[in-house]
N, C-alpha and C. Protein backbone atom coordinates (compact mmCIF):
# COMPACT_ATOMS: atom_id res chain seq x y z
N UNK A 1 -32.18 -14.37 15.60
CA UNK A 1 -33.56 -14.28 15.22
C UNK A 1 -34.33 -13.55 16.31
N UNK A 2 -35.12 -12.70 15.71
CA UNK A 2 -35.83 -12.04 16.58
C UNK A 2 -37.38 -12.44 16.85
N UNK A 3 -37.97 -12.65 18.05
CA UNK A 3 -39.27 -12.96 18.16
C UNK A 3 -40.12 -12.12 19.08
N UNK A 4 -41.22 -12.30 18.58
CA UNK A 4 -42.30 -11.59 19.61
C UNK A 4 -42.99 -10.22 18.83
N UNK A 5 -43.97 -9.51 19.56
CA UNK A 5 -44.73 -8.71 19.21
C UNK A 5 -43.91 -7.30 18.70
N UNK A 6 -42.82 -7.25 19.33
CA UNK A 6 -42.02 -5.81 19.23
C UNK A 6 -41.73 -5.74 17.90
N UNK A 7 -40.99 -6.96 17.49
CA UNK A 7 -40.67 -7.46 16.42
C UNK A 7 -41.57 -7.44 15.20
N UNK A 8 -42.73 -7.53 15.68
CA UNK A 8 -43.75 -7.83 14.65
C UNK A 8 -43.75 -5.93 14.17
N UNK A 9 -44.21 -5.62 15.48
CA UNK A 9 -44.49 -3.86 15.12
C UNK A 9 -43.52 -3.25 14.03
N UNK A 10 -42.14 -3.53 14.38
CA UNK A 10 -41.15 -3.57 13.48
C UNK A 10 -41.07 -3.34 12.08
N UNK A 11 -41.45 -4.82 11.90
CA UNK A 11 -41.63 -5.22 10.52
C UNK A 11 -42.87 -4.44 9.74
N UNK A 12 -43.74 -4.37 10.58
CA UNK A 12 -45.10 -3.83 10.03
C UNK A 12 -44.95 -2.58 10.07
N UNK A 13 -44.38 -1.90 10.69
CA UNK A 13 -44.19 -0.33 9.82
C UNK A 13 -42.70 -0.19 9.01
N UNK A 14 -42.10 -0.78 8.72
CA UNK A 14 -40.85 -0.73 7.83
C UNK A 14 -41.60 -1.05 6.36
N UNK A 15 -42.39 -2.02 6.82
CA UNK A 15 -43.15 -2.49 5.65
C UNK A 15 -44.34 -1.47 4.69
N UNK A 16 -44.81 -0.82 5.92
CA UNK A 16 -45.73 0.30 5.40
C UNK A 16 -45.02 1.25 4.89
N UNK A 17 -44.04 1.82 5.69
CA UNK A 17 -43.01 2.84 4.94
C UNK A 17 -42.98 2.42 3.39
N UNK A 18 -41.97 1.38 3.26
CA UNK A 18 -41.81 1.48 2.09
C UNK A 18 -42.78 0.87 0.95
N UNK A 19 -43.92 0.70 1.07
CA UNK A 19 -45.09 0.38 0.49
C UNK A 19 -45.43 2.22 0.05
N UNK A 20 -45.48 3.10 0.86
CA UNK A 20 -45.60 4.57 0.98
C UNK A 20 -44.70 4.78 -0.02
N UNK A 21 -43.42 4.44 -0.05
CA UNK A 21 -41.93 4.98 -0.55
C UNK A 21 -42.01 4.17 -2.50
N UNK A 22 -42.78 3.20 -2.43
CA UNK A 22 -43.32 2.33 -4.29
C UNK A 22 -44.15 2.99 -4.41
N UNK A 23 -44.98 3.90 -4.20
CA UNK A 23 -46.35 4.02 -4.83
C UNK A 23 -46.99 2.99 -5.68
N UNK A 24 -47.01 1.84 -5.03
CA UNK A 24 -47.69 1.13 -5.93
C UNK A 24 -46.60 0.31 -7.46
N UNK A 25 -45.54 0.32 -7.39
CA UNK A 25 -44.13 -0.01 -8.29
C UNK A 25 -43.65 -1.34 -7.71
N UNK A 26 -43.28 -2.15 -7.85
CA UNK A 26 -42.16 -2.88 -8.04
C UNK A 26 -40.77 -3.07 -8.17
N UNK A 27 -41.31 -2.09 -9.19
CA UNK A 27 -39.85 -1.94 -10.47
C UNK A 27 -39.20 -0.76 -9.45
N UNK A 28 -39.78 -0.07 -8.11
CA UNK A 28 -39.16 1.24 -7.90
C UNK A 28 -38.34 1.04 -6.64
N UNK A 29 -36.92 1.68 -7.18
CA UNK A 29 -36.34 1.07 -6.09
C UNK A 29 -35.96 2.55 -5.18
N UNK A 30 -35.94 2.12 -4.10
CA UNK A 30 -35.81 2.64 -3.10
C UNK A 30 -34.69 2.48 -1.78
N UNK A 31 -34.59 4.13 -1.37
CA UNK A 31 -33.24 3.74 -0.82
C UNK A 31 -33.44 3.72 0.57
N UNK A 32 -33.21 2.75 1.40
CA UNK A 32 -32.80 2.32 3.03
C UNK A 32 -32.96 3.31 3.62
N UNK A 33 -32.05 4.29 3.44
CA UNK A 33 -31.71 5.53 4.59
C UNK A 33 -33.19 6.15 4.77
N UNK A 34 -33.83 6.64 2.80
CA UNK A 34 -35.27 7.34 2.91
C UNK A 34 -35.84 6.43 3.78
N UNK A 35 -35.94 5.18 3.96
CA UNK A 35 -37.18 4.16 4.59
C UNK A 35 -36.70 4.75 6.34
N UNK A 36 -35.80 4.26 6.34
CA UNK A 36 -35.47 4.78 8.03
C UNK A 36 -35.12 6.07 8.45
N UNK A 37 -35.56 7.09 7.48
CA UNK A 37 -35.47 8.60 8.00
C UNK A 37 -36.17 8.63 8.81
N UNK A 38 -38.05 8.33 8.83
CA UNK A 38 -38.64 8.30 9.81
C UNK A 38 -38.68 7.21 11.63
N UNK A 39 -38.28 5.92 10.79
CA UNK A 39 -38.31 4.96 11.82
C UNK A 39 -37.42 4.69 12.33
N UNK A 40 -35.97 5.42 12.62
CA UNK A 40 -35.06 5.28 13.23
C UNK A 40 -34.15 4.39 14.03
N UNK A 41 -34.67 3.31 13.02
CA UNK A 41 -34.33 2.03 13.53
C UNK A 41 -32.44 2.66 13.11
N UNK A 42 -31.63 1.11 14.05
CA UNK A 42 -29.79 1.64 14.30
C UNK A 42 -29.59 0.31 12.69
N UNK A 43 -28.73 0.04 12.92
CA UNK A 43 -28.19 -0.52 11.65
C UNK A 43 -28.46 -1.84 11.85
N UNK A 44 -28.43 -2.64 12.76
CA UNK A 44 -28.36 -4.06 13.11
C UNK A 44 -29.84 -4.22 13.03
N UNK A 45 -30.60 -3.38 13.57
CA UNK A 45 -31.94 -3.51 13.56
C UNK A 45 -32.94 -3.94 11.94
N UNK A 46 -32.53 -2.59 11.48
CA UNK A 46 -32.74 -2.72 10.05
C UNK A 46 -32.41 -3.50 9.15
N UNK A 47 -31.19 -3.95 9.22
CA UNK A 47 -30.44 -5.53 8.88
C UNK A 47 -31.27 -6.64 9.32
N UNK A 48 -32.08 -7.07 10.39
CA UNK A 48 -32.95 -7.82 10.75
C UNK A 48 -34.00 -7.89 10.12
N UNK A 49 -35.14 -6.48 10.03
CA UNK A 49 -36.43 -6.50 9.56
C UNK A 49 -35.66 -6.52 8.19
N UNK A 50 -35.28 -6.50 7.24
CA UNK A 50 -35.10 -6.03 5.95
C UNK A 50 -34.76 -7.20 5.63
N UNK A 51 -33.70 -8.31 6.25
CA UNK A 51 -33.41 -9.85 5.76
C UNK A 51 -34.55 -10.40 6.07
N UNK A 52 -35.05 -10.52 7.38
CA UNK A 52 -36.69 -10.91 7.64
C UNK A 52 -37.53 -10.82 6.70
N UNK A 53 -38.13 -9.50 6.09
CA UNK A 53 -39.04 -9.00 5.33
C UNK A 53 -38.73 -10.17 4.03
N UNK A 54 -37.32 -9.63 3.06
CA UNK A 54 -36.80 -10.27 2.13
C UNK A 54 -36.96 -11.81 2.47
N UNK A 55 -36.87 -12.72 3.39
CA UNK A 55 -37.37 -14.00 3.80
C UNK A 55 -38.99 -14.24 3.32
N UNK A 56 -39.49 -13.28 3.80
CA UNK A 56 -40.98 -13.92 3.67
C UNK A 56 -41.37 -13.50 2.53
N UNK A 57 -40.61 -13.05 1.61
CA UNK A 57 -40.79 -12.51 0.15
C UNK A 57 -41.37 -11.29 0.02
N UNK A 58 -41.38 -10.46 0.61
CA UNK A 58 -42.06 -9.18 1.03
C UNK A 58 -41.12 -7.73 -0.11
N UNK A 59 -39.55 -8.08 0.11
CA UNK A 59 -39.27 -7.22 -0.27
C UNK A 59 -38.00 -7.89 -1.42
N UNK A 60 -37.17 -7.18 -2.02
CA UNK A 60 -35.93 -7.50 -2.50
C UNK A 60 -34.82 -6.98 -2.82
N UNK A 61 -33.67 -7.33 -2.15
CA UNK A 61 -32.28 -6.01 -2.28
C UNK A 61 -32.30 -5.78 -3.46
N UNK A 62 -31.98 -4.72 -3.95
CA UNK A 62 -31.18 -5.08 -5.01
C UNK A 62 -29.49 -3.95 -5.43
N UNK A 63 -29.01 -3.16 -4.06
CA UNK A 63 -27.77 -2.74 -3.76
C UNK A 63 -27.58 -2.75 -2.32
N UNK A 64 -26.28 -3.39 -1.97
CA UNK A 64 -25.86 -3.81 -0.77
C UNK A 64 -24.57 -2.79 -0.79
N UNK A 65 -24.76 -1.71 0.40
CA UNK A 65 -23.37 -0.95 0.78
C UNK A 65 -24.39 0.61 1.55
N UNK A 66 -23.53 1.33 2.08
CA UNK A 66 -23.47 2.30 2.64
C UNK A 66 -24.01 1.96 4.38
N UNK A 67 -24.21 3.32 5.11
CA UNK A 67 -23.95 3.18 6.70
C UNK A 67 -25.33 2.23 7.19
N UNK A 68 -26.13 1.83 6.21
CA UNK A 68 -27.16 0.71 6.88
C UNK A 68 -26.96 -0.54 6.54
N UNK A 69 -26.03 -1.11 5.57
CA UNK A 69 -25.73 -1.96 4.90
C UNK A 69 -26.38 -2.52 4.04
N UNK A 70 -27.58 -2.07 3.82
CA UNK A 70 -27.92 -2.09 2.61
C UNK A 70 -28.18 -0.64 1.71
N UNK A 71 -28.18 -0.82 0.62
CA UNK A 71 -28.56 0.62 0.11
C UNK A 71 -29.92 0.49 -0.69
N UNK A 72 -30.18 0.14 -2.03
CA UNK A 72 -32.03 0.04 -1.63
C UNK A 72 -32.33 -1.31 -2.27
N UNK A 73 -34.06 -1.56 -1.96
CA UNK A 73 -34.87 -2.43 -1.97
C UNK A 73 -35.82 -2.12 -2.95
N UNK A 74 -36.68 -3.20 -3.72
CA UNK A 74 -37.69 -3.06 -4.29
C UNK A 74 -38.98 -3.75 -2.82
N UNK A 75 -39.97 -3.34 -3.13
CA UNK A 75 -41.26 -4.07 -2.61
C UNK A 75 -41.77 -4.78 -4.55
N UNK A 76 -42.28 -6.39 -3.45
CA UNK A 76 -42.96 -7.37 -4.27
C UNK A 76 -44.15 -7.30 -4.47
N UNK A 77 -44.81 -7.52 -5.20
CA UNK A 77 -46.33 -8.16 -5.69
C UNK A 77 -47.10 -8.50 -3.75
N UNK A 78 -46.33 -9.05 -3.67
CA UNK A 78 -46.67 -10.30 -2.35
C UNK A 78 -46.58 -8.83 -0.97
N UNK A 79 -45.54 -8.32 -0.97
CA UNK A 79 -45.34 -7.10 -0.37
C UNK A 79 -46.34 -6.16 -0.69
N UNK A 80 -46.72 -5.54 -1.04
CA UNK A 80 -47.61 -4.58 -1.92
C UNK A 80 -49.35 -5.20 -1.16
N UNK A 81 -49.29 -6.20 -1.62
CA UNK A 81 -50.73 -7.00 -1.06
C UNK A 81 -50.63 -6.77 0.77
N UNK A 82 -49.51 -7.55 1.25
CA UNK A 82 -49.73 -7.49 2.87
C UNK A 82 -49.70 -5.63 2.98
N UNK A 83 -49.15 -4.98 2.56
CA UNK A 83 -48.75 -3.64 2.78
C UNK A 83 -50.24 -3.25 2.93
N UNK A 84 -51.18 -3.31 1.69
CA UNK A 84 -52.29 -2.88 2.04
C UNK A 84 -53.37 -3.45 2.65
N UNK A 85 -53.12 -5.29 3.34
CA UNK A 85 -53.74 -5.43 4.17
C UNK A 85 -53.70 -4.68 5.81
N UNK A 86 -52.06 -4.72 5.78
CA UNK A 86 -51.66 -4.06 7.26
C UNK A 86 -52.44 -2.40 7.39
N UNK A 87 -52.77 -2.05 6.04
CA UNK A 87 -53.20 -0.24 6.35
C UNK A 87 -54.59 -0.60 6.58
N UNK A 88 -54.91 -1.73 6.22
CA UNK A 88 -56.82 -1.57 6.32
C UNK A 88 -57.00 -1.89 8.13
N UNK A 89 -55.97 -2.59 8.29
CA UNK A 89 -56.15 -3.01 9.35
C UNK A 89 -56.23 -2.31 10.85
């Protein structure tokens, strides 16, 4: 488990990414690698924020495989909301 502020930063732009990457969808799934083209997080990393995220209901796998170990995610209702609190912010 990871703690502290670094961590937080983390999460909060993985989260914005792919809030960027739904336009506003649910239903749109999206693939890992696009989310971390920019944020260059290593594999273990992304495995962290992404089970993390999926914990607090933020996001949801829905294909597990390739070099990040996951392959893509939807963003939630619940995701979507913090996403655009974190941009006002």
């Amino acid at each position: 488990m990871i703690i502290g502020s670094e961590f937080s930063k983390k999460y909060q732009e993985l989260l914005k990414e792919v809030g960027t990457h739904a336009n506003n969808d649910t239903s749109h799934s999206i693939a890992v690698k696009d989310i971390n083209a920019n944020l260059n997080l290593d594999r273990t990393e992304i495995k962290n924020v992404l089970e993390y995220l999926e914990g607090l209901g933020y996001i949801e796998t829905k294909t597990i495989g390739g070099p990040l170990l996951y392959g893509h995610i939807t963003i939630t209702a619940s995701g979507l909301s913090k996403c655009e609190e974190l941009t006002k912010s």
